[in-house]
PDB file of N, CA and C in Angstrom:
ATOM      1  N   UNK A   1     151.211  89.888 120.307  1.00  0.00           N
ATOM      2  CA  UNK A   1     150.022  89.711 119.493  1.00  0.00           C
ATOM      3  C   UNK A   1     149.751  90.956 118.654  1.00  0.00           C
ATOM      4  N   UNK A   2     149.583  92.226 119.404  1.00  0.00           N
ATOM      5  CA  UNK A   2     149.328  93.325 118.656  1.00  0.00           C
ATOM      6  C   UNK A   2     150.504  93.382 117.411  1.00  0.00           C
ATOM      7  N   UNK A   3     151.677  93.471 117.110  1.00  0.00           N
ATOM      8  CA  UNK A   3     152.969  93.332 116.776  1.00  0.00           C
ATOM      9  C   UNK A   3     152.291  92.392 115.001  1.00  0.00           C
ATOM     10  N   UNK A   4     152.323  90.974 115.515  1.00  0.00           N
ATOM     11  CA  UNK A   4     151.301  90.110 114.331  1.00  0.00           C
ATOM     12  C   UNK A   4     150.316  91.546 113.985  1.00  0.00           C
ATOM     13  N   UNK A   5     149.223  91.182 114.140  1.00  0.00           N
ATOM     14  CA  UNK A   5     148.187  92.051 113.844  1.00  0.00           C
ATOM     15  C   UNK A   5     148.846  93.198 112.741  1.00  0.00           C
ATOM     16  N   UNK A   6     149.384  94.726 112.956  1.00  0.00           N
ATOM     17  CA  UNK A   6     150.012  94.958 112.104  1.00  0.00           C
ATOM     18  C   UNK A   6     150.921  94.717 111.069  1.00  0.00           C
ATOM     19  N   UNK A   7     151.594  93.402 111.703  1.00  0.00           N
ATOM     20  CA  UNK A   7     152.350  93.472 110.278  1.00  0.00           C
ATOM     21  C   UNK A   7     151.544  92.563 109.067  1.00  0.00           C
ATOM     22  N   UNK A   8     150.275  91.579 109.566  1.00  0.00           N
ATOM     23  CA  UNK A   8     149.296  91.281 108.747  1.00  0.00           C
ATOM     24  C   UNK A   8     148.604  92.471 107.756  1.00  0.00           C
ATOM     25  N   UNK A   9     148.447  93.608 108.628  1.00  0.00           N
ATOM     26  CA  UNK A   9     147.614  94.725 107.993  1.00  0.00           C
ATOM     27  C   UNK A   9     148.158  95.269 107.227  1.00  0.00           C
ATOM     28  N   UNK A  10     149.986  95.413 107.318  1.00  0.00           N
ATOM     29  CA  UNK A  10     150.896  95.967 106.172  1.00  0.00           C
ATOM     30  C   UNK A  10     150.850  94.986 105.261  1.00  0.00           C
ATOM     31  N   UNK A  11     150.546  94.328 104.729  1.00  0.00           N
ATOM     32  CA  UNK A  11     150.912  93.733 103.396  1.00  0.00           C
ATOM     33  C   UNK A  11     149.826  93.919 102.907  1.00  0.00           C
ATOM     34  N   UNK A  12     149.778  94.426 101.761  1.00  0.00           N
ATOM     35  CA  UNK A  12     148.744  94.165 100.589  1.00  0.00           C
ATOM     36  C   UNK A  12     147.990  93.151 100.367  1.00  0.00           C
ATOM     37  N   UNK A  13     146.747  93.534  99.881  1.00  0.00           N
ATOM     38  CA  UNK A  13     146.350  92.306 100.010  1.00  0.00           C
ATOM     39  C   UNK A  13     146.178  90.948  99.084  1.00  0.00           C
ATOM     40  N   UNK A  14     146.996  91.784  97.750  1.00  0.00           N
ATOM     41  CA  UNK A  14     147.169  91.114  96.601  1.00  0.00           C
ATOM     42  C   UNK A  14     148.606  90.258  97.115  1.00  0.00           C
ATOM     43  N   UNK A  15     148.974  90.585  97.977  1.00  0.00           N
ATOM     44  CA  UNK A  15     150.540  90.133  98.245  1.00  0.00           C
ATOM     45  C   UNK A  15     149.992  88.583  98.255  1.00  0.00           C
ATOM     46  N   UNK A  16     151.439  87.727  97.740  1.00  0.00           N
ATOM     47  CA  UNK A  16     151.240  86.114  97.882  1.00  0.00           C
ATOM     48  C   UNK A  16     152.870  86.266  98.421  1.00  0.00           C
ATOM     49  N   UNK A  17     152.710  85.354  99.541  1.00  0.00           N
ATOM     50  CA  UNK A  17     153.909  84.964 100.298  1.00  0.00           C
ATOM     51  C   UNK A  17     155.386  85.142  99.231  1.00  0.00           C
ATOM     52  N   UNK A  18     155.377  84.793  97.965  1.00  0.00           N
ATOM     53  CA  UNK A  18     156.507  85.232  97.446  1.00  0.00           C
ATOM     54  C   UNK A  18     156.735  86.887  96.634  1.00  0.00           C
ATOM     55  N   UNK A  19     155.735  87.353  96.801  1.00  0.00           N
ATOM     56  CA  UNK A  19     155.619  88.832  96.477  1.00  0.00           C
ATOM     57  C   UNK A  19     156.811  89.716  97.247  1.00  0.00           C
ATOM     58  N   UNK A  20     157.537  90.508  96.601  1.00  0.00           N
ATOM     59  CA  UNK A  20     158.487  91.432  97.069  1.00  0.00           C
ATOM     60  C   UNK A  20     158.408  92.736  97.083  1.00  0.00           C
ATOM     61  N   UNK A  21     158.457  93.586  97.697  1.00  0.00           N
ATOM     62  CA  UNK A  21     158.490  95.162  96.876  1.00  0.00           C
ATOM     63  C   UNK A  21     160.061  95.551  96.767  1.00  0.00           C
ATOM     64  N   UNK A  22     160.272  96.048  95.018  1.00  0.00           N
ATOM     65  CA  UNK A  22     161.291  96.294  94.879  1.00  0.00           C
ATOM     66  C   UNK A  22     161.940  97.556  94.907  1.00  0.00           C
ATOM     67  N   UNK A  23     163.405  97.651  95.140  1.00  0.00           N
ATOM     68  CA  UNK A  23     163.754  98.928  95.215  1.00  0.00           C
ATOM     69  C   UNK A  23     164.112  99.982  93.876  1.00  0.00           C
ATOM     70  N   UNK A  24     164.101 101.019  94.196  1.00  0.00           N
ATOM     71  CA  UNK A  24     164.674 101.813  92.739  1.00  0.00           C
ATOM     72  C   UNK A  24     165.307 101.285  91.907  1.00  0.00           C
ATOM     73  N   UNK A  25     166.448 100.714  92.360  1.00  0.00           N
ATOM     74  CA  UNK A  25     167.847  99.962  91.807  1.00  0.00           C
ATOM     75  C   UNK A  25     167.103  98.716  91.414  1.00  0.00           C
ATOM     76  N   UNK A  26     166.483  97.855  91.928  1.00  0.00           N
ATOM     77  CA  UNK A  26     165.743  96.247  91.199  1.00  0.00           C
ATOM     78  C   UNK A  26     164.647  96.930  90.067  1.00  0.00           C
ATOM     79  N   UNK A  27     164.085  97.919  90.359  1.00  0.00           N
ATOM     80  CA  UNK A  27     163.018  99.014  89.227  1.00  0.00           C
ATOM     81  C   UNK A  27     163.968  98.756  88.165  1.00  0.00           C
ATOM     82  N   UNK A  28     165.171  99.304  88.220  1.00  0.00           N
ATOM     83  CA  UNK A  28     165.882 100.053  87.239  1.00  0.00           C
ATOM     84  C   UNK A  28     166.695  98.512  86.397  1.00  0.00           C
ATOM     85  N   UNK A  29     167.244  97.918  87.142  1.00  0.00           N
ATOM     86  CA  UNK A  29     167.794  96.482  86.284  1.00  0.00           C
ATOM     87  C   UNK A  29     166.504  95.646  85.600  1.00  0.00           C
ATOM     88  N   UNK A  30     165.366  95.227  86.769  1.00  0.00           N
ATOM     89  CA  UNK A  30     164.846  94.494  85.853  1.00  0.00           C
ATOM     90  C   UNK A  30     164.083  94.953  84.604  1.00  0.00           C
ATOM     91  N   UNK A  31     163.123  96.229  84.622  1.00  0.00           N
ATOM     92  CA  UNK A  31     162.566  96.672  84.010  1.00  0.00           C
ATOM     93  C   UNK A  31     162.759  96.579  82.253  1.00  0.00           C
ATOM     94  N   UNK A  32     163.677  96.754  81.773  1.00  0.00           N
ATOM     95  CA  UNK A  32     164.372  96.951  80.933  1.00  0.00           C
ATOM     96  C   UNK A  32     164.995  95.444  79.958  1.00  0.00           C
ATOM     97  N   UNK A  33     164.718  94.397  81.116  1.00  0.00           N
ATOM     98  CA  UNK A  33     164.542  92.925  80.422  1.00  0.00           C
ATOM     99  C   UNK A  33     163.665  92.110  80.672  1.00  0.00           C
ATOM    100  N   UNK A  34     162.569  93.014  80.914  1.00  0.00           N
ATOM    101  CA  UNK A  34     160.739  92.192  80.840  1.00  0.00           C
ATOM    102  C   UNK A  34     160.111  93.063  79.478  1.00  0.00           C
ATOM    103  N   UNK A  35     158.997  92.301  79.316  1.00  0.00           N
ATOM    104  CA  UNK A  35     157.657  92.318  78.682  1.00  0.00           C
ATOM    105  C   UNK A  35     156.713  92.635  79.471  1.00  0.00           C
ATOM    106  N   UNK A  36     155.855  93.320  79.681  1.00  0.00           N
ATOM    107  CA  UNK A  36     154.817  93.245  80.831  1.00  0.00           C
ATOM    108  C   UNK A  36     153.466  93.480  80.599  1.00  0.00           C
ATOM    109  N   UNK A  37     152.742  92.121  80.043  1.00  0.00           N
ATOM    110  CA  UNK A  37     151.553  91.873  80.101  1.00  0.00           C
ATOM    111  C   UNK A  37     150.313  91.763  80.686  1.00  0.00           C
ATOM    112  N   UNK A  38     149.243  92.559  80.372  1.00  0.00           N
ATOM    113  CA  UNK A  38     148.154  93.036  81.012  1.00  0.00           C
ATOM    114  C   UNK A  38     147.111  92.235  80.167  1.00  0.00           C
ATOM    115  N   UNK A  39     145.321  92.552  80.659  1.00  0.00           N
ATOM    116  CA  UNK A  39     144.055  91.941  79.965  1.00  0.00           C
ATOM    117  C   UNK A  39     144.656  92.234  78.609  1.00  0.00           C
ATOM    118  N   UNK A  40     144.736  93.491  78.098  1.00  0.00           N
ATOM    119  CA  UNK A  40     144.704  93.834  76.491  1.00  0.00           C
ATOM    120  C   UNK A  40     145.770  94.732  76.661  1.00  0.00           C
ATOM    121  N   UNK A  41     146.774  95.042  77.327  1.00  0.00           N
ATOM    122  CA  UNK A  41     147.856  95.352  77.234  1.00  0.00           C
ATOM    123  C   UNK A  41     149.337  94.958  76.577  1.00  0.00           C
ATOM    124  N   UNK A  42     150.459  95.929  76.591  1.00  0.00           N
ATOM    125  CA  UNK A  42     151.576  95.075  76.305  1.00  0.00           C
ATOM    126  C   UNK A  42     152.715  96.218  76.473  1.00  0.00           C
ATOM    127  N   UNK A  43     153.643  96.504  77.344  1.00  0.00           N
ATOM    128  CA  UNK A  43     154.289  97.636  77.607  1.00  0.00           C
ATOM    129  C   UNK A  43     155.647  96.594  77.711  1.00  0.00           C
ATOM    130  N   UNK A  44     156.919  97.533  76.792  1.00  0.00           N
ATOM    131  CA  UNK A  44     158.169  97.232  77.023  1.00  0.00           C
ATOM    132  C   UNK A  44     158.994  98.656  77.467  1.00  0.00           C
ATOM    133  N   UNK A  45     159.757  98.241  78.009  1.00  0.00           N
ATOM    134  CA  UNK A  45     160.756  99.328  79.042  1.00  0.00           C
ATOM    135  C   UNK A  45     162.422  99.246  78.403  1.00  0.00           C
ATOM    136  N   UNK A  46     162.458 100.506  78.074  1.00  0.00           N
ATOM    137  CA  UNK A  46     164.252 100.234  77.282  1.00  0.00           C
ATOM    138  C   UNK A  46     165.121 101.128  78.129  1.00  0.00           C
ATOM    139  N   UNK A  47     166.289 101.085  78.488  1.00  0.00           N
ATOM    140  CA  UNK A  47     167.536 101.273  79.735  1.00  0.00           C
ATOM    141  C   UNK A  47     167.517 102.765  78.897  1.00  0.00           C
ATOM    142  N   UNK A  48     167.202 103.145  77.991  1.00  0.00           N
ATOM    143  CA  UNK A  48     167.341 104.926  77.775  1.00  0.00           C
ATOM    144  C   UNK A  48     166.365 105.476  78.668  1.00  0.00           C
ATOM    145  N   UNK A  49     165.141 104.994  79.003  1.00  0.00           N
ATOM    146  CA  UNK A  49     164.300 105.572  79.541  1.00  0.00           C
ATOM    147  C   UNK A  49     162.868 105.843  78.505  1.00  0.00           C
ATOM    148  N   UNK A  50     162.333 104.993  77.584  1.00  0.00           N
ATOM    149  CA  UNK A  50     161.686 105.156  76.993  1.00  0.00           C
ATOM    150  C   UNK A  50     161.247 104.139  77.104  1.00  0.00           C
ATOM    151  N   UNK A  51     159.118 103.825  77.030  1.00  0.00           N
ATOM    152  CA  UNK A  51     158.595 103.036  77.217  1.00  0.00           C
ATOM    153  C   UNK A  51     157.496 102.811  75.842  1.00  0.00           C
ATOM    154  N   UNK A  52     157.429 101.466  75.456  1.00  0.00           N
ATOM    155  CA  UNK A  52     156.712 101.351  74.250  1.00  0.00           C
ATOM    156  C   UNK A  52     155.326 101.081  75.039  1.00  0.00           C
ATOM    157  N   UNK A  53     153.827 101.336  74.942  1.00  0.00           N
ATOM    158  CA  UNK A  53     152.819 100.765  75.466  1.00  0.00           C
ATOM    159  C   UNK A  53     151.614 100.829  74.263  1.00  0.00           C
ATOM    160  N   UNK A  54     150.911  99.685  74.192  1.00  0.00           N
ATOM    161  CA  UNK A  54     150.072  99.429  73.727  1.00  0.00           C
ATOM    162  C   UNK A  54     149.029  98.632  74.343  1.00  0.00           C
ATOM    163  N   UNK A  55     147.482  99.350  74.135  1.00  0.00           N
ATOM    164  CA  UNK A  55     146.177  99.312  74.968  1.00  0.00           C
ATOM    165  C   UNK A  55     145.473  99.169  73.720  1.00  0.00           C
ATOM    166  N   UNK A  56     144.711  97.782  73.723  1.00  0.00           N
ATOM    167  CA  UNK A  56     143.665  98.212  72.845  1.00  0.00           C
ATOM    168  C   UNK A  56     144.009  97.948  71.065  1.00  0.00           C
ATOM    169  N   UNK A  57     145.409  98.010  70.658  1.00  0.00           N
ATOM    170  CA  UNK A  57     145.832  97.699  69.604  1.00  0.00           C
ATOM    171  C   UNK A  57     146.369  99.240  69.409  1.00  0.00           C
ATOM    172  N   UNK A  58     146.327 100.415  70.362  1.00  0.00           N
ATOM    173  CA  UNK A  58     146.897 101.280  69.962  1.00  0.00           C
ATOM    174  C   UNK A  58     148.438 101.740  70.674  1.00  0.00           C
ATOM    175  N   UNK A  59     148.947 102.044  70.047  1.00  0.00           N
ATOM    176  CA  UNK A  59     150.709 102.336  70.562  1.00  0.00           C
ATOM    177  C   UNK A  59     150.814 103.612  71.062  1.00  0.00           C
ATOM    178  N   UNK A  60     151.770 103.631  72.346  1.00  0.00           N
ATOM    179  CA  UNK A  60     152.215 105.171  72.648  1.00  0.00           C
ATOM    180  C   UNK A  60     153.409 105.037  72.854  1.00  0.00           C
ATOM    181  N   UNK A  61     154.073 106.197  73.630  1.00  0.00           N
ATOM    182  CA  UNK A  61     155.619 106.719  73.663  1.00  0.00           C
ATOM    183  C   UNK A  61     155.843 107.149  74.813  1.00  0.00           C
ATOM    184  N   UNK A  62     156.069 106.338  76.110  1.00  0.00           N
ATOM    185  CA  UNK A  62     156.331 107.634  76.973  1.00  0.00           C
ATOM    186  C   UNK A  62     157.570 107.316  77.912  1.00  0.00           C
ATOM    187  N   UNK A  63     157.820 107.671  78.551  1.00  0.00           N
ATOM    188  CA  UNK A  63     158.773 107.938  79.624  1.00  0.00           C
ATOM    189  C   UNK A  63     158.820 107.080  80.748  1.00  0.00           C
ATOM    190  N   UNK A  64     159.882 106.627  81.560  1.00  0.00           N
ATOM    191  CA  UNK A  64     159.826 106.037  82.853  1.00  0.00           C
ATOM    192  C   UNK A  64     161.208 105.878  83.375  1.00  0.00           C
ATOM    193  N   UNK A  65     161.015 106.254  84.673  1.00  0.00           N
ATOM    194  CA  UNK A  65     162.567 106.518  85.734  1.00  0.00           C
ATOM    195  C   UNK A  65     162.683 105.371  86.789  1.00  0.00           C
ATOM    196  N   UNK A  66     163.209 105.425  87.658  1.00  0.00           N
ATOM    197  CA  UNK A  66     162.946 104.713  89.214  1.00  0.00           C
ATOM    198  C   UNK A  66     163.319 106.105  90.155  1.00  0.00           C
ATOM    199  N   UNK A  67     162.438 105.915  91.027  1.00  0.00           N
ATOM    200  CA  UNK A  67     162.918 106.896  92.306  1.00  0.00           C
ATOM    201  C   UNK A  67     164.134 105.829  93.073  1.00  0.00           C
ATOM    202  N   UNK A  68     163.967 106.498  94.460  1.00  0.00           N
ATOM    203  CA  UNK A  68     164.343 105.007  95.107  1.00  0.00           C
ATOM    204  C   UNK A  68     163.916 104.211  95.666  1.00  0.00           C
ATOM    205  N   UNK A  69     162.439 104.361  95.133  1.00  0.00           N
ATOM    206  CA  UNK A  69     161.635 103.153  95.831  1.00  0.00           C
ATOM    207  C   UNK A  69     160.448 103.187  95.273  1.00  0.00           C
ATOM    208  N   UNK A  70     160.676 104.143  93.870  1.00  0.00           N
ATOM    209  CA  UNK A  70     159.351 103.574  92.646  1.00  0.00           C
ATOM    210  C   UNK A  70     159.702 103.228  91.437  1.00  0.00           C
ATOM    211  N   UNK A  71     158.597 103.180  90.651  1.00  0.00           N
ATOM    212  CA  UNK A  71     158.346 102.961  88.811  1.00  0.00           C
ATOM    213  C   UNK A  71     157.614 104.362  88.592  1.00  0.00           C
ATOM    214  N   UNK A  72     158.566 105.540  88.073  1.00  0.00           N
ATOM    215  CA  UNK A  72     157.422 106.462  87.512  1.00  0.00           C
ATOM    216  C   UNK A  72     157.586 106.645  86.539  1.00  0.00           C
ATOM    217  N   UNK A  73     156.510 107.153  85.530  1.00  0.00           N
ATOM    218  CA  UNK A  73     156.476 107.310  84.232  1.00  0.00           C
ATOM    219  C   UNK A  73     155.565 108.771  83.830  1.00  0.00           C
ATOM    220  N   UNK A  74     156.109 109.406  82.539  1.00  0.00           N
ATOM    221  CA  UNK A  74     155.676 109.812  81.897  1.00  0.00           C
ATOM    222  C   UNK A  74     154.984 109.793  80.800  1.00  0.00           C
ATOM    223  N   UNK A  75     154.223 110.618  79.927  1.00  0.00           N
ATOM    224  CA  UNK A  75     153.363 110.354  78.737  1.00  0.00           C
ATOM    225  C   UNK A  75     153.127 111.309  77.792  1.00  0.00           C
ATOM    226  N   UNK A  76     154.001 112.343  77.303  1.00  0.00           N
ATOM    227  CA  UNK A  76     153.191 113.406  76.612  1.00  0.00           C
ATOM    228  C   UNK A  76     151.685 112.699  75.584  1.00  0.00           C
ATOM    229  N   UNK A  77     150.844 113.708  75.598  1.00  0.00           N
ATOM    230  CA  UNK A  77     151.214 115.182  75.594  1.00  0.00           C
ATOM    231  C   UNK A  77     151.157 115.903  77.125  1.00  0.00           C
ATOM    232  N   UNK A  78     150.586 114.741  77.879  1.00  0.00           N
ATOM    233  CA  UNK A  78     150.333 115.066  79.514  1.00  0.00           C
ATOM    234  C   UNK A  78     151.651 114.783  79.970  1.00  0.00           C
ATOM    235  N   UNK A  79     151.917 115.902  80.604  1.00  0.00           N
ATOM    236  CA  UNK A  79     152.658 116.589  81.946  1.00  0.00           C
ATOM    237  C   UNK A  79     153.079 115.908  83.036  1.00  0.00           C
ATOM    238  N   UNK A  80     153.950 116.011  83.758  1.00  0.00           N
ATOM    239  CA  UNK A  80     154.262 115.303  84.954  1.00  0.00           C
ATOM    240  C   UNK A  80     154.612 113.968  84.466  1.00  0.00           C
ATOM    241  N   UNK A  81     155.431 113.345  86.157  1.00  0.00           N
ATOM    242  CA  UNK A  81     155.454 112.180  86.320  1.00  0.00           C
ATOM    243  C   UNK A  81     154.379 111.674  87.318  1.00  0.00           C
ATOM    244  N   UNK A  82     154.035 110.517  87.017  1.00  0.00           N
ATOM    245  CA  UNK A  82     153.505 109.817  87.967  1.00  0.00           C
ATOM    246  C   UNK A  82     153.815 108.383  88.500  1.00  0.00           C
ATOM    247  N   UNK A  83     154.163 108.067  89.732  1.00  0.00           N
ATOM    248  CA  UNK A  83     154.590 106.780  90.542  1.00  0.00           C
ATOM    249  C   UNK A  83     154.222 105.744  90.935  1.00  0.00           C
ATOM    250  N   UNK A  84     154.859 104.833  91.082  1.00  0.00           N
ATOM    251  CA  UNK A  84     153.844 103.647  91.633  1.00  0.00           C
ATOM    252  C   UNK A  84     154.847 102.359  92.254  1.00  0.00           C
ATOM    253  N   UNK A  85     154.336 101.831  93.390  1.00  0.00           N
ATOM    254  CA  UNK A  85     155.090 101.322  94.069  1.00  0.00           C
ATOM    255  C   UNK A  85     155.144  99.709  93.142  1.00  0.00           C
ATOM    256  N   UNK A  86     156.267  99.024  93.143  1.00  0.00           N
ATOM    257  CA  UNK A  86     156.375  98.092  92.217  1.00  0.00           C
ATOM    258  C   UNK A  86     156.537  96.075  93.324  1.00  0.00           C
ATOM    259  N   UNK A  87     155.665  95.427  92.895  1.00  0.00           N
ATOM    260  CA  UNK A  87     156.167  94.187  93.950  1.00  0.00           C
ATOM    261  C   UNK A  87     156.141  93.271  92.791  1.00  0.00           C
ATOM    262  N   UNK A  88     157.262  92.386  92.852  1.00  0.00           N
ATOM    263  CA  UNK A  88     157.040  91.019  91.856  1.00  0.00           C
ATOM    264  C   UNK A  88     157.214  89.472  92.362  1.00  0.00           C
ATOM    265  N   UNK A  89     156.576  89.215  91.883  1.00  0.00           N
ATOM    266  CA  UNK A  89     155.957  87.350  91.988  1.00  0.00           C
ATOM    267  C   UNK A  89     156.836  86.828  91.361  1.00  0.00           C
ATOM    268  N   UNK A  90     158.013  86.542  91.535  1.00  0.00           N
ATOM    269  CA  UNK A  90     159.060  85.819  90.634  1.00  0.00           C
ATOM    270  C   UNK A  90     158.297  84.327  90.333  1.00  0.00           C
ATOM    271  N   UNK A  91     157.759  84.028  91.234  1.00  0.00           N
ATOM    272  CA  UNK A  91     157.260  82.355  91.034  1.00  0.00           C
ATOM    273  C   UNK A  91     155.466  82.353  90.297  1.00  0.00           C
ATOM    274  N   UNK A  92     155.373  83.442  90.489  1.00  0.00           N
ATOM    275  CA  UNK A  92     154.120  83.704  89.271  1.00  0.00           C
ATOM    276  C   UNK A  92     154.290  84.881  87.818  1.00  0.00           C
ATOM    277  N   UNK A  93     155.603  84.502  88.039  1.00  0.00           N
ATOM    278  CA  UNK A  93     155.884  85.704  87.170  1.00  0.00           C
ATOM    279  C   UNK A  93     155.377  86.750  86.737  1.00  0.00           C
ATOM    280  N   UNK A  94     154.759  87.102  87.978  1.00  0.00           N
ATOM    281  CA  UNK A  94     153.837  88.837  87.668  1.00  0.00           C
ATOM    282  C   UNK A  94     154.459  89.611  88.702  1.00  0.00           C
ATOM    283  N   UNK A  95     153.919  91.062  87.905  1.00  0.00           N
ATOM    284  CA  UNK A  95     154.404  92.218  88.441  1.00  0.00           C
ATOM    285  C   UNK A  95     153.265  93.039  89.296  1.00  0.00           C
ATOM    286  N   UNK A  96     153.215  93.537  90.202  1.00  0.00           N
ATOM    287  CA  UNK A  96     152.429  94.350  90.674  1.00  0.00           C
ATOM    288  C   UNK A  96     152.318  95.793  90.703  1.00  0.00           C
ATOM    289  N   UNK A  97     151.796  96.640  90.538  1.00  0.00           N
ATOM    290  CA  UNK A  97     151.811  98.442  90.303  1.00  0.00           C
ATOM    291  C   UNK A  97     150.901  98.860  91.142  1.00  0.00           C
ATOM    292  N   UNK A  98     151.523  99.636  92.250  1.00  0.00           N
ATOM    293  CA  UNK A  98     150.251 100.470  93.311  1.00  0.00           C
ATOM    294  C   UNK A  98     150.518 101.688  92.977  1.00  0.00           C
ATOM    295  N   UNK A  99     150.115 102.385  92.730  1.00  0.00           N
ATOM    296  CA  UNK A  99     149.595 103.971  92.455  1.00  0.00           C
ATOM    297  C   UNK A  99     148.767 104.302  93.620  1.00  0.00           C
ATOM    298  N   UNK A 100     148.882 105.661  93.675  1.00  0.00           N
ATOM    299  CA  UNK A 100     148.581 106.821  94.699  1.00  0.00           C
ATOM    300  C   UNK A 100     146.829 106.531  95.414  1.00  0.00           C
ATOM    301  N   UNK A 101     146.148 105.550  94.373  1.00  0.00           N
ATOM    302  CA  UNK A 101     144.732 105.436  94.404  1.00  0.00           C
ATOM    303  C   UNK A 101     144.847 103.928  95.310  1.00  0.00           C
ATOM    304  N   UNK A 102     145.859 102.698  95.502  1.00  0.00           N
ATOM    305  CA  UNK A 102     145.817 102.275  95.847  1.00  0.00           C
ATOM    306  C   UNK A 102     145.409 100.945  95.192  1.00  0.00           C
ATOM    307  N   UNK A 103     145.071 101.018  94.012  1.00  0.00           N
ATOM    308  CA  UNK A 103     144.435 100.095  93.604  1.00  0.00           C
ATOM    309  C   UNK A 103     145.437  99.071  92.869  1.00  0.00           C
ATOM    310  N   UNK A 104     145.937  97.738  92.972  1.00  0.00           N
ATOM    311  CA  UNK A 104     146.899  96.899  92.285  1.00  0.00           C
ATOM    312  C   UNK A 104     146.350  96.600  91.126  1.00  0.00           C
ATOM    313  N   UNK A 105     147.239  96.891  89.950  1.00  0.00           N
ATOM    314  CA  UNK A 105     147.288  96.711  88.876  1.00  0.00           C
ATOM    315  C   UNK A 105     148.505  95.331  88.416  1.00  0.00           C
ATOM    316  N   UNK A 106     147.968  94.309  87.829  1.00  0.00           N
ATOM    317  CA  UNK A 106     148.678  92.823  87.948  1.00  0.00           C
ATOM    318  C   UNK A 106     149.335  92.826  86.619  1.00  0.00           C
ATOM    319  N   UNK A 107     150.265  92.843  85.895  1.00  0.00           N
ATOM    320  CA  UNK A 107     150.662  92.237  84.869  1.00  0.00           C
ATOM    321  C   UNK A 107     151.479  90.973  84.831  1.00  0.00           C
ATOM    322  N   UNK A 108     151.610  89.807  83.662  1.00  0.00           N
ATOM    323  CA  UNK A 108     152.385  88.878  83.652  1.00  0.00           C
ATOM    324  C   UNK A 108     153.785  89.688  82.620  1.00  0.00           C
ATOM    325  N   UNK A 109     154.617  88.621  83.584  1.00  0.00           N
ATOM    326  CA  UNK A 109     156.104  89.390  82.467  1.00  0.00           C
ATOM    327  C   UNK A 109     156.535  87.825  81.986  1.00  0.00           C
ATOM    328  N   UNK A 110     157.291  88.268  81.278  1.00  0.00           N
ATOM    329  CA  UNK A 110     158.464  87.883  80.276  1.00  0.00           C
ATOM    330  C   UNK A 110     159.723  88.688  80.180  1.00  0.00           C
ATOM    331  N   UNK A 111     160.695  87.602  80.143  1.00  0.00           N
ATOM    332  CA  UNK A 111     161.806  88.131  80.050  1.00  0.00           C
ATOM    333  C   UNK A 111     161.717  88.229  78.584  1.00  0.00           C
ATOM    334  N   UNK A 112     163.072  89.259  77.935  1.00  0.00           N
ATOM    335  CA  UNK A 112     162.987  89.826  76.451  1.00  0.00           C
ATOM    336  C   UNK A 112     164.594  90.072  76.705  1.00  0.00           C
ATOM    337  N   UNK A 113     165.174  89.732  74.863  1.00  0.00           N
ATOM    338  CA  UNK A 113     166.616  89.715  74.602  1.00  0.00           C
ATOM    339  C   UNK A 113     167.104  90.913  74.100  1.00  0.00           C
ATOM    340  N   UNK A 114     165.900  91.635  73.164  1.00  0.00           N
ATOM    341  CA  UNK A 114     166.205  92.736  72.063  1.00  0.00           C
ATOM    342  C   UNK A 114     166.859  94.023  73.351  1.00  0.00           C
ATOM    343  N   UNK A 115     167.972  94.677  71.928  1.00  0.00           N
ATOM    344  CA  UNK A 115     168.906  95.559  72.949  1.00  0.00           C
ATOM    345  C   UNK A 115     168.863  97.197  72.595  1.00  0.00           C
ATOM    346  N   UNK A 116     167.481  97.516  72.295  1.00  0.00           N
ATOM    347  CA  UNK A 116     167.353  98.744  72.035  1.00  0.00           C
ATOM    348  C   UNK A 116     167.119  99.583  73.991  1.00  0.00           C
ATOM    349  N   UNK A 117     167.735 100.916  73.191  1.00  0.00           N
ATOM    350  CA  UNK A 117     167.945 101.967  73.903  1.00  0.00           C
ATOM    351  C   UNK A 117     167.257 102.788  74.352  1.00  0.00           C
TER     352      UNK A 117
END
């Protein structure tokens, strides 16, 4: 019984029975042939390591790696990387983002053909 109990308490609570958390290596393949849609968002991920994001109608430029068991990204003109654990809903086709604060951040994806770098 105790055994249940925790492993109820480990899952997130955004988790839906087909939710996964992926590894560095699934970070690193899929990333790079989604779209990943937010409320007023729209961020694409290219296999050089450069991320297009737009909030709001405004565009930025920044950075993103896989550890081996995250999504981190960069942003000049700010410093550092920062991480976030990644789970996806293949059957709701959303992505999930936990950061250090804990809080799940949901986007819907799309797959995408274009073959920039």
């Amino acid at each position: 019984m105790r055994l249940s109990i925790i492993a109820i308490l480990a899952v997130p609570s955004f988790a839906h029975a087909e939710s996964v958390k992926l590894t560095g290596d699934e970070i690193k393949a899929l990333l790079p042939t989604i779209t990943a849609y937010g409320e007023d968002t729209k961020q694409v991920f290219y296999k050089g390591g450069t991320t297009d994001y737009i909030s709001g109608g405004r565009p930025s430029v920044g950075y993103w790696r896989s550890s081996e068991t995250q999504y981190c990204s960069k942003w000049p003109p700010f410093g550092g990387w920062t991480c976030y654990d990644v789970f996806v809903d293949e059957a709701a086709d959303e992505l999930t983002w936990i950061g250090d604060s804990g809080t799940p951040t949901v986007n819907r994806i799309e797959d995408r053909t274009d073959e920039k770098e």
